[in-house]
PDB file of N, CA and C in Angstrom:
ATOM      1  N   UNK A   1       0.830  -1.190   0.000  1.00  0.00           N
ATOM      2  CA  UNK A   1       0.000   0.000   0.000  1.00  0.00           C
ATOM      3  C   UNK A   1       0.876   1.255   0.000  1.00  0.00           C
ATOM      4  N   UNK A   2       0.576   2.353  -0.713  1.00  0.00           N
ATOM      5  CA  UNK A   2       1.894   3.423  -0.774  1.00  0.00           C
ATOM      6  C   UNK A   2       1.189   4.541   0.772  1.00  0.00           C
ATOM      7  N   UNK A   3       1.810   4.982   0.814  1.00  0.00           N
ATOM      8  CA  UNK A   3       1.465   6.051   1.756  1.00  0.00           C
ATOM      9  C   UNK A   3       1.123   7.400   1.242  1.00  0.00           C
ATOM     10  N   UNK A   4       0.003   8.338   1.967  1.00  0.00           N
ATOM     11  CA  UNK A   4      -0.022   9.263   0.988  1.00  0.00           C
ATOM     12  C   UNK A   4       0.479  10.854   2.108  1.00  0.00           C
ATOM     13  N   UNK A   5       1.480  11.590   1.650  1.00  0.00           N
ATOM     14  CA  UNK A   5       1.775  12.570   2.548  1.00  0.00           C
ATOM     15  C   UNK A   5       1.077  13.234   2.849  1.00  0.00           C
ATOM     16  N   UNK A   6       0.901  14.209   3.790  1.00  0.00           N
ATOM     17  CA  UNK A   6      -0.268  15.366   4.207  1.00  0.00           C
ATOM     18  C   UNK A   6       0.692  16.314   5.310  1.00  0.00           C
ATOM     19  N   UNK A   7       0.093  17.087   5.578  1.00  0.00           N
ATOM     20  CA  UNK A   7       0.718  18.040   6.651  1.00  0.00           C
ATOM     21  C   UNK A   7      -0.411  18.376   7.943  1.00  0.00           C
ATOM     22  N   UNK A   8       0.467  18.053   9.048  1.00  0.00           N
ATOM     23  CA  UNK A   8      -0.229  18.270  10.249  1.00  0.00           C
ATOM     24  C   UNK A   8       0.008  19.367  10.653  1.00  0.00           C
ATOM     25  N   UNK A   9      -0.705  20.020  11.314  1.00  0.00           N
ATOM     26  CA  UNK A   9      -0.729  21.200  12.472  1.00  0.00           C
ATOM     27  C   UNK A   9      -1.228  20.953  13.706  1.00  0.00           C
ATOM     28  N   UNK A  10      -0.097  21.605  14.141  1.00  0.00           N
ATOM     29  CA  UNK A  10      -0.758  21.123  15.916  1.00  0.00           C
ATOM     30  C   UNK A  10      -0.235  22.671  16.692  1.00  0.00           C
ATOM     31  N   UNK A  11      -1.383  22.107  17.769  1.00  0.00           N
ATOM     32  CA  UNK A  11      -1.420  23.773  18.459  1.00  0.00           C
ATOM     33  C   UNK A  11      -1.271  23.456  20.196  1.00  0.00           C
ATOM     34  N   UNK A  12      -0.432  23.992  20.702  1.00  0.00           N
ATOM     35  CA  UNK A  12      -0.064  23.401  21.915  1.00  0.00           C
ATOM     36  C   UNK A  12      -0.960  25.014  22.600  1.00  0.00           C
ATOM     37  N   UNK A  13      -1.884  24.458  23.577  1.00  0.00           N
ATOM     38  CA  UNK A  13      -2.666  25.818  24.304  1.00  0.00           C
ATOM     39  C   UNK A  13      -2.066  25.522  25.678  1.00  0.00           C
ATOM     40  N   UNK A  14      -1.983  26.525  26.539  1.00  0.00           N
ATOM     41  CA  UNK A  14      -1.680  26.400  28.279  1.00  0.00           C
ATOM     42  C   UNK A  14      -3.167  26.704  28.368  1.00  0.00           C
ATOM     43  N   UNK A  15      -3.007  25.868  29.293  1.00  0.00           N
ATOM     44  CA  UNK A  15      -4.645  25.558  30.124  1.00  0.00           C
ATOM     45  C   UNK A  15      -4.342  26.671  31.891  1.00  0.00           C
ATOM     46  N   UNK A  16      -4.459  27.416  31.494  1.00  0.00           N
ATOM     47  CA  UNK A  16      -4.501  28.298  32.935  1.00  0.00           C
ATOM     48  C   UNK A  16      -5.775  28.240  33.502  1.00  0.00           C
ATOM     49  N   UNK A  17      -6.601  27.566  33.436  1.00  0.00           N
ATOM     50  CA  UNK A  17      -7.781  27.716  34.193  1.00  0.00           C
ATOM     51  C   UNK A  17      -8.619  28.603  33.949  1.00  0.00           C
ATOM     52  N   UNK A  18      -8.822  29.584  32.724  1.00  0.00           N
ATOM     53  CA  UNK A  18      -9.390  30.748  32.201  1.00  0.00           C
ATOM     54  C   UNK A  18     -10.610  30.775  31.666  1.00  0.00           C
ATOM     55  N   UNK A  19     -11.728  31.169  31.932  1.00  0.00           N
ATOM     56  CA  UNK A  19     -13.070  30.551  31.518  1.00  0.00           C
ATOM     57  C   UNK A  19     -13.544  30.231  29.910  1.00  0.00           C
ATOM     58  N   UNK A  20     -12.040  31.561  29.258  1.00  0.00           N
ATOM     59  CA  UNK A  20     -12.577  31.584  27.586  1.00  0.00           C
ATOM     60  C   UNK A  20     -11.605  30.580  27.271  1.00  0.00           C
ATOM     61  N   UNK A  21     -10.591  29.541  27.627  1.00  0.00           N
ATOM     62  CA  UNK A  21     -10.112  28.693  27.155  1.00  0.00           C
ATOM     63  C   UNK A  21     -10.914  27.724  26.672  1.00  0.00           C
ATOM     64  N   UNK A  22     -12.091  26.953  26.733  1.00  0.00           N
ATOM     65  CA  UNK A  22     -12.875  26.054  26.166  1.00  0.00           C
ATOM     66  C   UNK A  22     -13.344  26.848  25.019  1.00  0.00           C
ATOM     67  N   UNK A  23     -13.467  28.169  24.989  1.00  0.00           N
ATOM     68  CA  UNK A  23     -14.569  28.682  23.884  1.00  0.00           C
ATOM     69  C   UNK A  23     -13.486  28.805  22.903  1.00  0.00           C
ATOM     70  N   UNK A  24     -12.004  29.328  22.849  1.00  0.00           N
ATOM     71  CA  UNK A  24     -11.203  28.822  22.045  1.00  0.00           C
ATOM     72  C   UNK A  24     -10.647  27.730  21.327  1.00  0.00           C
ATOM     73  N   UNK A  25     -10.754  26.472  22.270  1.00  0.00           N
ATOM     74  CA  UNK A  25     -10.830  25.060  21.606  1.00  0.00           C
ATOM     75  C   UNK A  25     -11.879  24.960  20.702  1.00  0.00           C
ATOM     76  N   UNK A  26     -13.196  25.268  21.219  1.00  0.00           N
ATOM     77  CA  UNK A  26     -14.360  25.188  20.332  1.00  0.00           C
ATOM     78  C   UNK A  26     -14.199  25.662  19.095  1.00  0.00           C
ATOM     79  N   UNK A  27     -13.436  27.083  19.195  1.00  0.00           N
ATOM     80  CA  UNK A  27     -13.594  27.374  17.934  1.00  0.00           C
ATOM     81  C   UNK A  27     -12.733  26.946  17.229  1.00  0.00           C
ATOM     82  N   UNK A  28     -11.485  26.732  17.811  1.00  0.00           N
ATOM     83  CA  UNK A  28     -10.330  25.962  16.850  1.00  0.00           C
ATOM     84  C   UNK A  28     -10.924  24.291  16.325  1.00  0.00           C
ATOM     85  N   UNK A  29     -11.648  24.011  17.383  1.00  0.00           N
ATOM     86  CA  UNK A  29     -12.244  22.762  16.883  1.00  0.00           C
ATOM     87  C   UNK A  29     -12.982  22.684  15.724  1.00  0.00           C
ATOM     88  N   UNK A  30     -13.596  23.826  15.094  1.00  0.00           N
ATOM     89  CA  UNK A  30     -14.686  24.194  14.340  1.00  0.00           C
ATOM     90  C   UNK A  30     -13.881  24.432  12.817  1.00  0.00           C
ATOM     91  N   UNK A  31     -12.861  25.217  13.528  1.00  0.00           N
ATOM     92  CA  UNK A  31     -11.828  25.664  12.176  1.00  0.00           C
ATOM     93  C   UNK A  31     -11.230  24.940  11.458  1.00  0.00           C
ATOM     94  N   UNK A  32     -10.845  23.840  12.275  1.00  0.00           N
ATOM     95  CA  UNK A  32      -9.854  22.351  11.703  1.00  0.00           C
ATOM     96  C   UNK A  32     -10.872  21.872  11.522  1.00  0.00           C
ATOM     97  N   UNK A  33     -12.039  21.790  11.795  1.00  0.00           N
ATOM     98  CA  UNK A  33     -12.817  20.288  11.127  1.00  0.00           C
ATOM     99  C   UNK A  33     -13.600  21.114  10.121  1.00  0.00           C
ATOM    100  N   UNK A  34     -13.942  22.355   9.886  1.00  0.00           N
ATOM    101  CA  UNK A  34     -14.277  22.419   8.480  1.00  0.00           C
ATOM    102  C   UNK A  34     -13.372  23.474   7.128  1.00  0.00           C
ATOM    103  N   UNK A  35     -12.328  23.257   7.696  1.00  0.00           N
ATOM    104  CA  UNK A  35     -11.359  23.975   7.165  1.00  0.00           C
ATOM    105  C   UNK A  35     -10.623  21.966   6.487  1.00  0.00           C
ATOM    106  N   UNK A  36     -10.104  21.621   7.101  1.00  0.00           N
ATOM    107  CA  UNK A  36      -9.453  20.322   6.937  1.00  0.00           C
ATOM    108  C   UNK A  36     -10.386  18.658   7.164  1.00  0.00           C
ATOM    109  N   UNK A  37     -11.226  18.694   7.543  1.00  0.00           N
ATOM    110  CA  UNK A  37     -12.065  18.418   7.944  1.00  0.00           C
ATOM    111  C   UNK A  37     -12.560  17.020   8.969  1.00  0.00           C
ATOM    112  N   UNK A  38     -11.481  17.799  10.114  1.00  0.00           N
ATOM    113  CA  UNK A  38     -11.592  17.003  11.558  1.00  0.00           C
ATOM    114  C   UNK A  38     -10.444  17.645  12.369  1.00  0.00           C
ATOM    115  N   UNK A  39     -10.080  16.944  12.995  1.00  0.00           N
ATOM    116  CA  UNK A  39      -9.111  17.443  14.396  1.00  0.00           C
ATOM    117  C   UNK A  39      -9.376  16.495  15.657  1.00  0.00           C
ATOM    118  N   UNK A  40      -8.216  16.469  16.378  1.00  0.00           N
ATOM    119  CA  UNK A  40      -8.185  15.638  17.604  1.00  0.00           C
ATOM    120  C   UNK A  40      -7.815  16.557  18.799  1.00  0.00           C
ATOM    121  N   UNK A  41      -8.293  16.535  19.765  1.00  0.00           N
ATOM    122  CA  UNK A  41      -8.076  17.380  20.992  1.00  0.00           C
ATOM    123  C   UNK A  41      -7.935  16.617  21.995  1.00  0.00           C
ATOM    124  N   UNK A  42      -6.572  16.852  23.159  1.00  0.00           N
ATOM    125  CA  UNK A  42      -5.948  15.751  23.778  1.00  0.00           C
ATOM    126  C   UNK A  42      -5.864  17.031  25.101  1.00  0.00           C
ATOM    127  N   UNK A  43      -6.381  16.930  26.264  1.00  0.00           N
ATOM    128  CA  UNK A  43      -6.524  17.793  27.217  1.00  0.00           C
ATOM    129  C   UNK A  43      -5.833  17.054  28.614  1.00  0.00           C
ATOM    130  N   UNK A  44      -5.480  17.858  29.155  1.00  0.00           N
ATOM    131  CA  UNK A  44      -4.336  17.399  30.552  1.00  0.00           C
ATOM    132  C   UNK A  44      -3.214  16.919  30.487  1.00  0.00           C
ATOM    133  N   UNK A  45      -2.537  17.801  29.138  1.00  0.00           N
ATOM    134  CA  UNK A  45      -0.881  17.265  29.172  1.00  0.00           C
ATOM    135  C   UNK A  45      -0.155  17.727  30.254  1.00  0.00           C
ATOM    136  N   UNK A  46       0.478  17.584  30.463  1.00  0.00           N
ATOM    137  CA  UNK A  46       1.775  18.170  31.326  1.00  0.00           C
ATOM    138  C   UNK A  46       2.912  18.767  30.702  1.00  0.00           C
ATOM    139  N   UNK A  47       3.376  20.001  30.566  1.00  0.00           N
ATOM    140  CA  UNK A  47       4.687  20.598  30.372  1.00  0.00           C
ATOM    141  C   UNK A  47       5.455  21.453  30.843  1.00  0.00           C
ATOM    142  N   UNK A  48       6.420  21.801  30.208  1.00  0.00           N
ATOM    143  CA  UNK A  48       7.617  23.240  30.808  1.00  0.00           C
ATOM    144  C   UNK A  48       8.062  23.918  30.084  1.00  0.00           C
ATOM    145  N   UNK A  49       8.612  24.812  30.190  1.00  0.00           N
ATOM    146  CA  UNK A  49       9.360  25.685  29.634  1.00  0.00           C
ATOM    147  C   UNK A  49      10.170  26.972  30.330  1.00  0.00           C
ATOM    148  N   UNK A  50      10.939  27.132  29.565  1.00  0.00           N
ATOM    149  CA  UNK A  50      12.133  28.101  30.512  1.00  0.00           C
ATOM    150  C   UNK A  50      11.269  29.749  29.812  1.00  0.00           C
ATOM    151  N   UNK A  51      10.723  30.585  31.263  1.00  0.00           N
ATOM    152  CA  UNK A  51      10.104  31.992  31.165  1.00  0.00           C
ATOM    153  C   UNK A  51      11.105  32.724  30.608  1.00  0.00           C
ATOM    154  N   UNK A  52      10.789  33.618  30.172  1.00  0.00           N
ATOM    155  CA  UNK A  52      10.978  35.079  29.522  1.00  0.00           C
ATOM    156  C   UNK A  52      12.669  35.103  30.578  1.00  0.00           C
ATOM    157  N   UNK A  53      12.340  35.484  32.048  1.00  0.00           N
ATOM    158  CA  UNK A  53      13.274  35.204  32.863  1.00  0.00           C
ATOM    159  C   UNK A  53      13.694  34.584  33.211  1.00  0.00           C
ATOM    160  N   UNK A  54      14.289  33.411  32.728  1.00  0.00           N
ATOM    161  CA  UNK A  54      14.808  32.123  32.689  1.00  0.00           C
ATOM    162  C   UNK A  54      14.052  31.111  34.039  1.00  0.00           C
ATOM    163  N   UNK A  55      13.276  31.140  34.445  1.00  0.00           N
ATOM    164  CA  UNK A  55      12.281  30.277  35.399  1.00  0.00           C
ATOM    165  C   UNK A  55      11.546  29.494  34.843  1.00  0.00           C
ATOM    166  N   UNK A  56      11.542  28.100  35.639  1.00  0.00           N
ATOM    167  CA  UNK A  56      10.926  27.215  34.765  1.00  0.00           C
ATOM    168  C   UNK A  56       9.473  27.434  35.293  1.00  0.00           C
ATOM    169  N   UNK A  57       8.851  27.067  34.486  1.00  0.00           N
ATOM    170  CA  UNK A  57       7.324  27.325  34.175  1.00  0.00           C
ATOM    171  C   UNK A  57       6.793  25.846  33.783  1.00  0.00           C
ATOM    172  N   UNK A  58       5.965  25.516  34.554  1.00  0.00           N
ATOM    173  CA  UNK A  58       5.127  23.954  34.692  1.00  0.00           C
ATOM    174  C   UNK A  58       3.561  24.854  34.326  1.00  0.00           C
ATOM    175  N   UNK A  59       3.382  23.337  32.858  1.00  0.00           N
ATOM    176  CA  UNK A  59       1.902  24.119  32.445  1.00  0.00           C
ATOM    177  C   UNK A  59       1.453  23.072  32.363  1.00  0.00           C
ATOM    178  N   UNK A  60      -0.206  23.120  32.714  1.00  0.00           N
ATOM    179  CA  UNK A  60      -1.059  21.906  31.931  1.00  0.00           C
ATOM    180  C   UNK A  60      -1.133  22.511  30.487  1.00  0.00           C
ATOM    181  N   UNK A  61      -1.448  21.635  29.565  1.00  0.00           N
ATOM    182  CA  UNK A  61      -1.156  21.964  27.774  1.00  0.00           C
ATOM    183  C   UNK A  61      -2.350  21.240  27.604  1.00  0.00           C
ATOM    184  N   UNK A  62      -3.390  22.009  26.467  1.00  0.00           N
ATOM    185  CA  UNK A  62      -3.877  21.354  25.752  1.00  0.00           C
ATOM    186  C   UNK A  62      -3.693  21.004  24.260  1.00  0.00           C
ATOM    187  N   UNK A  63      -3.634  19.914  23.619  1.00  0.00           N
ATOM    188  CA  UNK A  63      -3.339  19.675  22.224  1.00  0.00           C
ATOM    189  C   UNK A  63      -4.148  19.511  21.348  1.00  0.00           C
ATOM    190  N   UNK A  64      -4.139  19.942  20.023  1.00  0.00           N
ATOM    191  CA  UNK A  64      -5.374  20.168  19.176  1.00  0.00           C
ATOM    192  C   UNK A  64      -4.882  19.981  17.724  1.00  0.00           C
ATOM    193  N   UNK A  65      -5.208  18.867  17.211  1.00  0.00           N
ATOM    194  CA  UNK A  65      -4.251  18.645  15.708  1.00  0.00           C
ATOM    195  C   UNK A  65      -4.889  18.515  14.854  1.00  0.00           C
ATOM    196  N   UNK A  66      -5.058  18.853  13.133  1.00  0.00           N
ATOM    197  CA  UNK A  66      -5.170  18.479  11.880  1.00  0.00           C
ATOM    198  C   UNK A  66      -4.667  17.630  11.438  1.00  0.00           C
ATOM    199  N   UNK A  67      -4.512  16.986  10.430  1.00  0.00           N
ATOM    200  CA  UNK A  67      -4.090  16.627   9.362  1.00  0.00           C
ATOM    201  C   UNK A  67      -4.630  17.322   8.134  1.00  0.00           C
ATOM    202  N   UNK A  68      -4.225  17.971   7.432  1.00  0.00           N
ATOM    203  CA  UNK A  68      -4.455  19.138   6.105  1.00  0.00           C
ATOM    204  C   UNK A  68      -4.406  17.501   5.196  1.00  0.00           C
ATOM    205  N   UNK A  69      -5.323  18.063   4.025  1.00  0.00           N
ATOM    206  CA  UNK A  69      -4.890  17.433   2.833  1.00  0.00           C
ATOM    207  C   UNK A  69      -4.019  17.827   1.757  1.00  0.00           C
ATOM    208  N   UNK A  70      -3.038  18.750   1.956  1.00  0.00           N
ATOM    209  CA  UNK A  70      -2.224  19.506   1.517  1.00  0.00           C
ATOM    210  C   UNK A  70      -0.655  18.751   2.139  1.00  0.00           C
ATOM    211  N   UNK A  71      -0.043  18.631   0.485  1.00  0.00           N
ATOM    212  CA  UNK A  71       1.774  18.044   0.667  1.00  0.00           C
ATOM    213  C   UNK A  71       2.139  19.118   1.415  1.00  0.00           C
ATOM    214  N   UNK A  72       3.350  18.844   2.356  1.00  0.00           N
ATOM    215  CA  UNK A  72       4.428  19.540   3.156  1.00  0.00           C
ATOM    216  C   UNK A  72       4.926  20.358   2.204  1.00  0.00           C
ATOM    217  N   UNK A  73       5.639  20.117   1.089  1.00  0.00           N
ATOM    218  CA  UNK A  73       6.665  20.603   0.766  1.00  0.00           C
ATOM    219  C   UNK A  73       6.212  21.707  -0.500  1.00  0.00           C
ATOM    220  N   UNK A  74       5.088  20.927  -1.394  1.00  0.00           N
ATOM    221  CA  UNK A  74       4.220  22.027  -1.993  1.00  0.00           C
ATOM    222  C   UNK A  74       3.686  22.844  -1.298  1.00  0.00           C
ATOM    223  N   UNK A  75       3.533  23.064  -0.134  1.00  0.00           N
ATOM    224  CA  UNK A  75       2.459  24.268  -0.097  1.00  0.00           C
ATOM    225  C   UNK A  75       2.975  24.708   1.274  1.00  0.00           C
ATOM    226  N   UNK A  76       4.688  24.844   1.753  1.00  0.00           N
ATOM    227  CA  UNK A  76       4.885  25.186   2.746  1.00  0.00           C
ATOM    228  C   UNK A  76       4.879  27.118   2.879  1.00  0.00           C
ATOM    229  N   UNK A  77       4.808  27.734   1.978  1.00  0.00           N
ATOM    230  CA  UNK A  77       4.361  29.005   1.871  1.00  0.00           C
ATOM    231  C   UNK A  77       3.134  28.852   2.860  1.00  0.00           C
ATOM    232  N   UNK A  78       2.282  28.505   2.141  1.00  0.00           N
ATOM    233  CA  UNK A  78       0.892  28.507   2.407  1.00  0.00           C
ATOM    234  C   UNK A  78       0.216  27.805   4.321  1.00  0.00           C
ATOM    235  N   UNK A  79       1.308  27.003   4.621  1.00  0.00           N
ATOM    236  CA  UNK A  79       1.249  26.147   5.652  1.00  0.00           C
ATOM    237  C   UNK A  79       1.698  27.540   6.385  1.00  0.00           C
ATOM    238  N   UNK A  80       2.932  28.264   6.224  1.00  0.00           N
ATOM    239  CA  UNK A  80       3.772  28.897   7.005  1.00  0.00           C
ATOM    240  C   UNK A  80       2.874  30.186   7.213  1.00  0.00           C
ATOM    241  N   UNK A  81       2.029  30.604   6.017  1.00  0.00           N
ATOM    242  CA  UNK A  81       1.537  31.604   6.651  1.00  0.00           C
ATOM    243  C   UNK A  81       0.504  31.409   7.688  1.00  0.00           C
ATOM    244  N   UNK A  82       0.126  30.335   7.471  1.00  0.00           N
ATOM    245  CA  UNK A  82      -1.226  30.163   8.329  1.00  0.00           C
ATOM    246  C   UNK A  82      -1.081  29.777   9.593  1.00  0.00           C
ATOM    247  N   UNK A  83       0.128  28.797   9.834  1.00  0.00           N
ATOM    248  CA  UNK A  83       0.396  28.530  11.578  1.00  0.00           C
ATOM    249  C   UNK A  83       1.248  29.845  11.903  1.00  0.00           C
ATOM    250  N   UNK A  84       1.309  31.129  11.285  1.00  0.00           N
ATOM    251  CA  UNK A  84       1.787  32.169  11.896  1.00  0.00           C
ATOM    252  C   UNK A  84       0.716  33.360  12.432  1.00  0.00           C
ATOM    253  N   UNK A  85      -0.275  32.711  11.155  1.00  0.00           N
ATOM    254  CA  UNK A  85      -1.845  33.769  11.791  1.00  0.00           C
ATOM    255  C   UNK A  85      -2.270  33.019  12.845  1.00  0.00           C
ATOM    256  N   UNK A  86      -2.568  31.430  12.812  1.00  0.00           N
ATOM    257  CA  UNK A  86      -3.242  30.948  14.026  1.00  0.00           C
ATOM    258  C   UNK A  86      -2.726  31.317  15.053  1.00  0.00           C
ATOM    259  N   UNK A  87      -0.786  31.283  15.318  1.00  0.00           N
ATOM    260  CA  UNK A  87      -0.079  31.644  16.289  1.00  0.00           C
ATOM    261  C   UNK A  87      -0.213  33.031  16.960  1.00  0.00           C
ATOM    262  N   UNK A  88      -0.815  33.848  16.003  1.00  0.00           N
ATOM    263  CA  UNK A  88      -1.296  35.295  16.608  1.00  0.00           C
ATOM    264  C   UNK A  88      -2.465  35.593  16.887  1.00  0.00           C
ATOM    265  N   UNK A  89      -3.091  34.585  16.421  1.00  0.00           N
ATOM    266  CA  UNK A  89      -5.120  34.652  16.980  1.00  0.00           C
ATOM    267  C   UNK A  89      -4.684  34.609  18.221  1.00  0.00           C
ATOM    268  N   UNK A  90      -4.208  33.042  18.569  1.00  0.00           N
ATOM    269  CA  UNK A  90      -4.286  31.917  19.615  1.00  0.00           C
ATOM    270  C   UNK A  90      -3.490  33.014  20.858  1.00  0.00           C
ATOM    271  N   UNK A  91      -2.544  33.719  20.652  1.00  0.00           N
ATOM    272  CA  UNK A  91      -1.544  34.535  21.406  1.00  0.00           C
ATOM    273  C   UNK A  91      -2.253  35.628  21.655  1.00  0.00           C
ATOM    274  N   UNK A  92      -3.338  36.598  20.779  1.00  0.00           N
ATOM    275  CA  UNK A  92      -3.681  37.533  21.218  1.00  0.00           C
ATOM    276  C   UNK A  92      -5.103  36.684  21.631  1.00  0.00           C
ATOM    277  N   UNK A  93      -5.796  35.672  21.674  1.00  0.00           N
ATOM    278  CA  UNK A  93      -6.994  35.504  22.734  1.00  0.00           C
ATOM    279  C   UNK A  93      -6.118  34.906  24.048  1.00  0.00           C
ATOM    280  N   UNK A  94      -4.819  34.526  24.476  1.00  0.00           N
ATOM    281  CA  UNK A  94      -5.220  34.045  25.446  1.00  0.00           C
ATOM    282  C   UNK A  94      -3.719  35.208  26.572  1.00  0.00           C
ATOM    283  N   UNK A  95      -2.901  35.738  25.496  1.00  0.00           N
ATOM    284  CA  UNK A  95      -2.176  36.876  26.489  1.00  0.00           C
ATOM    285  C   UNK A  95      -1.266  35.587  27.185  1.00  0.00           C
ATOM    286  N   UNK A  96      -0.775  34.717  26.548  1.00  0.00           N
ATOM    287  CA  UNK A  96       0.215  33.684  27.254  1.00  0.00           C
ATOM    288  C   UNK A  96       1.826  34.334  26.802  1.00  0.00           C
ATOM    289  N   UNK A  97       2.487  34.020  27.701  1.00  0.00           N
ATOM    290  CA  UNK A  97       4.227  34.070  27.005  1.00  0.00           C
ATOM    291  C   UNK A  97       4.411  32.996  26.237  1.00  0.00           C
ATOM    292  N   UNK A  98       3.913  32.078  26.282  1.00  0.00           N
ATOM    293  CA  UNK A  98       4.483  31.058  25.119  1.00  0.00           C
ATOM    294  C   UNK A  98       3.397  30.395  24.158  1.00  0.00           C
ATOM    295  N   UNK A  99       3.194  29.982  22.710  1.00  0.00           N
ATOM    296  CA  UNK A  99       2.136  29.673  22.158  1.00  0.00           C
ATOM    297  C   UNK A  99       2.531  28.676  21.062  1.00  0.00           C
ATOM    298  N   UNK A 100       2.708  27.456  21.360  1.00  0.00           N
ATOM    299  CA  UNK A 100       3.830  26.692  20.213  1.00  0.00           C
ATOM    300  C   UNK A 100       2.712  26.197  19.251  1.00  0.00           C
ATOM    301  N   UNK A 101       2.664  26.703  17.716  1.00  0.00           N
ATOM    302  CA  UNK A 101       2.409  25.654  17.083  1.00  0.00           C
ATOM    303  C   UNK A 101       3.403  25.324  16.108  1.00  0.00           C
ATOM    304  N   UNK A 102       2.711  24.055  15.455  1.00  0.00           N
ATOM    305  CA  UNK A 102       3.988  23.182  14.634  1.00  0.00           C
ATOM    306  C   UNK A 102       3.352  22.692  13.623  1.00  0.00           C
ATOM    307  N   UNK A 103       4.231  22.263  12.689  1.00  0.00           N
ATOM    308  CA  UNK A 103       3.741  21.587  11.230  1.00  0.00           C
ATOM    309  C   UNK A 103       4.071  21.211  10.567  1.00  0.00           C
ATOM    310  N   UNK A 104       4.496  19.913  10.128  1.00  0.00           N
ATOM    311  CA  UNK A 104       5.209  18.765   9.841  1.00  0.00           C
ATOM    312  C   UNK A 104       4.656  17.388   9.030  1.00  0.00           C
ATOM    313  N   UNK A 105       5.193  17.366   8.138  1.00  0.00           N
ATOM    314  CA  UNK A 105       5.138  15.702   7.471  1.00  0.00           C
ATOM    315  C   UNK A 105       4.531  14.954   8.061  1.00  0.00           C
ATOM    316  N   UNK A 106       2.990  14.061   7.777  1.00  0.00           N
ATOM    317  CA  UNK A 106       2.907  12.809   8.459  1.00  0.00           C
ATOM    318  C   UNK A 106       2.509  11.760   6.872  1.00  0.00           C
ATOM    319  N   UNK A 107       2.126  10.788   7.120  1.00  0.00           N
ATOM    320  CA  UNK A 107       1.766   9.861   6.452  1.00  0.00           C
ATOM    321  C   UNK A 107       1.101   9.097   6.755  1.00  0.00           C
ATOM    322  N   UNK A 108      -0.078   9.020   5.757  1.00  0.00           N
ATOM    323  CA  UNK A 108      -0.963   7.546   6.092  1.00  0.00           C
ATOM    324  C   UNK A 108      -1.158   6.680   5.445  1.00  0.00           C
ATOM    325  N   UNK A 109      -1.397   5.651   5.804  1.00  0.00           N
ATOM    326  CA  UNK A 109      -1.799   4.626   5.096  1.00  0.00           C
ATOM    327  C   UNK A 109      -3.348   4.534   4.364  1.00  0.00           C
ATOM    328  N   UNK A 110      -3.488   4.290   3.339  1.00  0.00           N
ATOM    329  CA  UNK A 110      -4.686   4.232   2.286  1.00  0.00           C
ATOM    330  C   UNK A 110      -4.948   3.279   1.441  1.00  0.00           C
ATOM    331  N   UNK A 111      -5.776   2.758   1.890  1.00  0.00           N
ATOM    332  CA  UNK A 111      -6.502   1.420   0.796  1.00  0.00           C
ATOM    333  C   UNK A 111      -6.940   1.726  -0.185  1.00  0.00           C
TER     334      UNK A 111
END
């Protein structure tokens, strides 16, 4: 069976306990599934990162991923602009110091 490439996006959120954090998943949930059309949301990660002032910082993370039907390598313009707008929605709704998203090669298998 060959594999067929696609490009994922994933959006790492800090879960601070903030009441509009669900209404942001929602809508990111809404965006990936009819923009790409689905998404997986993985809630109560655990992470860190070194602050602004070098202090480590322990976050709960929530994770929220696509798979695009769009190749990596054709359309990384197009990939790059867009996890740089989501990265500035996602940053100006939630006022965090850190806002990782990512986007990368996966492959699936297809019958």
């Amino acid at each position: 069976m060959p594999l067929f490439e696609k490009a994922r996006i994933e959006v790492y959120l800090p879960d601070p306990g903030k009441p509009f954090v669900p209404d942001l998943l929602e809508a990111l949930d809404q965006e990936f599934t009819y923009t790409f059309g689905g998404c997986t949301i993985i809630h109560g990660l655990h992470g860190s990162y070194l602050s602004r002032n070098g202090s480590m910082v322990h976050d709960q993370v929530n994770l929220i991923y696509t798979d695009t039907p769009l190749r990596f390598d054709n359309n990384l313009s197009a990939l790059s602009q867009f996890a740089d707008q989501l990265r500035a929605a996602v940053f100006a709704a939630l006022n965090e110091e850190s806002i990782l998203v990512v986007v990368y090669k996966v492959y699936h298998s297809q019958s």
